[in-house]
C-alpha atoms as a PDB file:
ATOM      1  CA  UNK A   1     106.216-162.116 -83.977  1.00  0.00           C
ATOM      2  CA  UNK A   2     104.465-159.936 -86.902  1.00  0.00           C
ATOM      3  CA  UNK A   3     106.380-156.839 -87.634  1.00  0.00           C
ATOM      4  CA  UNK A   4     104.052-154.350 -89.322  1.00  0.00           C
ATOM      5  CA  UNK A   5     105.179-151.262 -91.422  1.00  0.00           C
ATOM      6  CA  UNK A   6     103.091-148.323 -90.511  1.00  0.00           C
ATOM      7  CA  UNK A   7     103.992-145.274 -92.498  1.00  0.00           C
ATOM      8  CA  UNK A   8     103.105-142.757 -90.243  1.00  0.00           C
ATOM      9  CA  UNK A   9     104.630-144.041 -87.244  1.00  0.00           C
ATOM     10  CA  UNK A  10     107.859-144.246 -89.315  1.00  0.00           C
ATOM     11  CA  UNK A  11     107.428-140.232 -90.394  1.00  0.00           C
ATOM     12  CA  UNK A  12     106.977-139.452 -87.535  1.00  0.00           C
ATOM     13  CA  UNK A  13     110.053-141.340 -85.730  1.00  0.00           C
ATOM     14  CA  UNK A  14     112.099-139.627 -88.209  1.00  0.00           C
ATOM     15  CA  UNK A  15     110.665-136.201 -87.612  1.00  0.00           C
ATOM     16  CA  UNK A  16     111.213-136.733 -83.669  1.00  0.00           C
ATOM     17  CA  UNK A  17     115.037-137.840 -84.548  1.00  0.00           C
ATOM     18  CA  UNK A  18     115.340-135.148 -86.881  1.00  0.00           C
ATOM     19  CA  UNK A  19     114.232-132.270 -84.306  1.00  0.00           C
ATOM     20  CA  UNK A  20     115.968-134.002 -81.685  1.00  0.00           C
ATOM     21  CA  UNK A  21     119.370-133.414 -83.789  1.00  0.00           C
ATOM     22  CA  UNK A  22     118.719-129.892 -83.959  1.00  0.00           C
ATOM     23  CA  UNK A  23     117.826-129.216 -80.889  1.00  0.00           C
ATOM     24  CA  UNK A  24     121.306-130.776 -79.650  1.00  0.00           C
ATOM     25  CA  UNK A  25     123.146-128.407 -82.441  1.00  0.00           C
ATOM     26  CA  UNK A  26     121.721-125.629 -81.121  1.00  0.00           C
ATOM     27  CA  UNK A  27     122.402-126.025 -77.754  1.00  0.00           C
ATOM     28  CA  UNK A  28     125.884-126.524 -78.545  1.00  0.00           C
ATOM     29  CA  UNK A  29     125.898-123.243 -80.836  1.00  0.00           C
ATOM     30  CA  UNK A  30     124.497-121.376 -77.463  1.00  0.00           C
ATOM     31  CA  UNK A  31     126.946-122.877 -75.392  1.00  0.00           C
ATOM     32  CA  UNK A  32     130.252-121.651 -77.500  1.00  0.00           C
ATOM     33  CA  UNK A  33     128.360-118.242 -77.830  1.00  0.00           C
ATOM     34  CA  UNK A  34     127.830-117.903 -74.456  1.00  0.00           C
ATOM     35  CA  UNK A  35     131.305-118.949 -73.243  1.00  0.00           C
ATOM     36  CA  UNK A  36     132.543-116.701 -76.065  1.00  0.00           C
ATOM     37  CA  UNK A  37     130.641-114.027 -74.389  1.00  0.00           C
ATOM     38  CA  UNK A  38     132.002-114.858 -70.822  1.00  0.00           C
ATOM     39  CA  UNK A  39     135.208-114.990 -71.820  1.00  0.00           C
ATOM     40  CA  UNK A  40     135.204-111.648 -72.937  1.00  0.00           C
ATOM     41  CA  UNK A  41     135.170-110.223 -69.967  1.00  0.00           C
ATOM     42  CA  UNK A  42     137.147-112.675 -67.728  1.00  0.00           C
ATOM     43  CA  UNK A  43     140.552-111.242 -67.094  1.00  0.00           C
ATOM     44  CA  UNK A  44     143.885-113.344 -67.209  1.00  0.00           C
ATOM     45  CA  UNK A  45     145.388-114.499 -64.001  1.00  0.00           C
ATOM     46  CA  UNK A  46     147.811-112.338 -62.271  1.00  0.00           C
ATOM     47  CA  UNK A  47     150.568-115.017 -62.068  1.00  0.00           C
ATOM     48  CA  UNK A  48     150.894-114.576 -58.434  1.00  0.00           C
ATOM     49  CA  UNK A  49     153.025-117.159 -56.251  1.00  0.00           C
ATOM     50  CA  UNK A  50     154.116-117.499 -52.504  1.00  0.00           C
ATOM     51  CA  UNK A  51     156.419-114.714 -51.377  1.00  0.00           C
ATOM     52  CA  UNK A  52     155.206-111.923 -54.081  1.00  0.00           C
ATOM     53  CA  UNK A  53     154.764-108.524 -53.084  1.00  0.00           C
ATOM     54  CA  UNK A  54     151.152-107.418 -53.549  1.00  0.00           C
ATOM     55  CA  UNK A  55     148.797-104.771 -53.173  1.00  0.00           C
ATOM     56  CA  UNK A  56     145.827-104.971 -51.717  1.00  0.00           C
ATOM     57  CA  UNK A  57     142.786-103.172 -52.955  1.00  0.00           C
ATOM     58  CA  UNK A  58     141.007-101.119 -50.772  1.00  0.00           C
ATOM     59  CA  UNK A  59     137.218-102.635 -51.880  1.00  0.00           C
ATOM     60  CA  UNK A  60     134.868-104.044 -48.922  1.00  0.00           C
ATOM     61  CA  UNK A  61     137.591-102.707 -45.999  1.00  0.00           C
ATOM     62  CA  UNK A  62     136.622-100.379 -43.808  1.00  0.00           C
ATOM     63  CA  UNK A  63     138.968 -97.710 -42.173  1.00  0.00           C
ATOM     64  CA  UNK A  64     138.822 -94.208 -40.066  1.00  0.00           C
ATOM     65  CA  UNK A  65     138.576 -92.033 -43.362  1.00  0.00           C
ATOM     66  CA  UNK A  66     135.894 -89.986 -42.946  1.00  0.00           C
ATOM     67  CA  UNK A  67     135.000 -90.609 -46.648  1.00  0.00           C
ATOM     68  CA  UNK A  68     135.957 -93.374 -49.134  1.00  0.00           C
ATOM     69  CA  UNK A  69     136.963 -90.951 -51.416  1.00  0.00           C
ATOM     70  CA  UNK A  70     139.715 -89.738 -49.641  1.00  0.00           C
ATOM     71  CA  UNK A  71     140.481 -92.617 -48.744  1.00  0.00           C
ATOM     72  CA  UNK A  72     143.862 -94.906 -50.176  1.00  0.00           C
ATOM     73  CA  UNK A  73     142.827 -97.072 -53.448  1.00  0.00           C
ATOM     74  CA  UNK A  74     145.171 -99.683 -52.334  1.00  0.00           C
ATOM     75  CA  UNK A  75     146.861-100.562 -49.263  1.00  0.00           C
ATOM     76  CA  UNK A  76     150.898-101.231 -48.445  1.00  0.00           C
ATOM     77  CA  UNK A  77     152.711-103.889 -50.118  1.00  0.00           C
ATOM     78  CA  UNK A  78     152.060-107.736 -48.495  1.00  0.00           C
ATOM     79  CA  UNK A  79     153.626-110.442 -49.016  1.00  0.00           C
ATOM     80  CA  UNK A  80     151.632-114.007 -50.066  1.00  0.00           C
ATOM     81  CA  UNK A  81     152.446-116.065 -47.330  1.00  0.00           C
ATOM     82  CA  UNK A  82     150.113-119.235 -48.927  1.00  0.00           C
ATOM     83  CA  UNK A  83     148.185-120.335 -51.628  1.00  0.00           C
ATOM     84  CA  UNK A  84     144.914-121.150 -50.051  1.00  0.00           C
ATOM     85  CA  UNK A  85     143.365-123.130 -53.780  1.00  0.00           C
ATOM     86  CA  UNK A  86     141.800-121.467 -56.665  1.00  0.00           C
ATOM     87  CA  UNK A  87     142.466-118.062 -56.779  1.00  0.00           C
ATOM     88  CA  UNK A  88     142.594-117.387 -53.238  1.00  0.00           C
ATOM     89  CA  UNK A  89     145.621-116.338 -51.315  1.00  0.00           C
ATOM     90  CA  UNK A  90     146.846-115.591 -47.456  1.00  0.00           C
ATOM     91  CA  UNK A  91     148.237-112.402 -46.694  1.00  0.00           C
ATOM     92  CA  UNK A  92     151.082-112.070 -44.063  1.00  0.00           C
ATOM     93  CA  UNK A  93     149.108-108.543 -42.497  1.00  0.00           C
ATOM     94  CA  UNK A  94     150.135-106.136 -39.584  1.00  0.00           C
ATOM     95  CA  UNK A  95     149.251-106.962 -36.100  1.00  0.00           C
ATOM     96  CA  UNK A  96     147.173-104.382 -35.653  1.00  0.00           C
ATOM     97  CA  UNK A  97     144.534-105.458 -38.656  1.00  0.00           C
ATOM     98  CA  UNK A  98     141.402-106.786 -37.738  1.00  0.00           C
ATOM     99  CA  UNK A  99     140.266-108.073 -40.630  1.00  0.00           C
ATOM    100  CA  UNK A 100     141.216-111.809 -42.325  1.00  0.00           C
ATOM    101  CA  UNK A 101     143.845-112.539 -44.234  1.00  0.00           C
ATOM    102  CA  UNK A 102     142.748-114.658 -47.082  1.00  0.00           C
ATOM    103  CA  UNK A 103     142.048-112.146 -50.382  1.00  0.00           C
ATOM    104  CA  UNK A 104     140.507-113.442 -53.676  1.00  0.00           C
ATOM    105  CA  UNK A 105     142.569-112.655 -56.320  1.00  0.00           C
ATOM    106  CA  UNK A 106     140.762-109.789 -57.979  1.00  0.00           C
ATOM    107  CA  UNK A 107     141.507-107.860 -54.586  1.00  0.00           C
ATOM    108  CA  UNK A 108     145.582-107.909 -55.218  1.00  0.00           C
ATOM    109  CA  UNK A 109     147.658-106.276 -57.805  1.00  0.00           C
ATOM    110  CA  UNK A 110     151.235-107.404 -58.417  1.00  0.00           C
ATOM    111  CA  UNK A 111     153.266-105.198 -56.832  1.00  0.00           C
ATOM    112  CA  UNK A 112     155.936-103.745 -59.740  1.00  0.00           C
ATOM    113  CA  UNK A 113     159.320-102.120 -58.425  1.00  0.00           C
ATOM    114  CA  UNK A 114     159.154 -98.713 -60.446  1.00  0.00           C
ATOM    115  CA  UNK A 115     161.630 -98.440 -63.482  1.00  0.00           C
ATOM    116  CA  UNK A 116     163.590 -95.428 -62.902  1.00  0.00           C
ATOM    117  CA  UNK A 117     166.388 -94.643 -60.539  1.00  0.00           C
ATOM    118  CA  UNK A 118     165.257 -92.191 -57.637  1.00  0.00           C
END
């Protein structure tokens, strides 16, 4: 077997490898900026645990108000019966509700006994 040198070939192989490894740096520049960027915004987790006292936020429920601006921000204090996985928990709700009981996270606010005697 006859190995032959060609010059060009060579250039260019090293060009190709060259680009390549800068290409791959930059990606990996975009990637920390953009999870930089995302975690800006994303808000630590609440914490919350079976048996806490919640509230539940009153976004995407419907009720008899005649308009959502009257209407109650949040609703009564529940209690987390389970922890369905990520972020997602079951509600123990009145009878009456109609609706289901398994709430994302970002719909419940701990639920903070006030500080002053009353």
């Amino acid at each position: 077997m006859v190995q032959l040198e060609i010059p060009r070939v060579e250039e260019f192989l090293a060009r190709l490898q060259k680009s390549w490894e800068q290409a791959t740096k930059a990606m990996e520049e975009t990637q920390k900026n953009m999870k930089r960027q995302f975690d800006k915004k994303r808000r630590n987790s609440q914490g919350l645990k079976v048996g806490d006292n919640i509230w539940l936020e009153n976004k995407n429920i419907q009720s008899n108000q005649p308009s959502k601006k009257l209407d109650n921000k949040r609703y009564r204090s529940f209690r987390i019966s389970k922890d369905i996985g990520s972020e997602v928990f079951q509600l123990e709700l009145l009878e009456g509700w109609a609706i289901h009981n398994m709430f994302n996270e970002d719909l419940l606010t701990q639920c903070v006994e006030p500080k002053f005697k009353g």
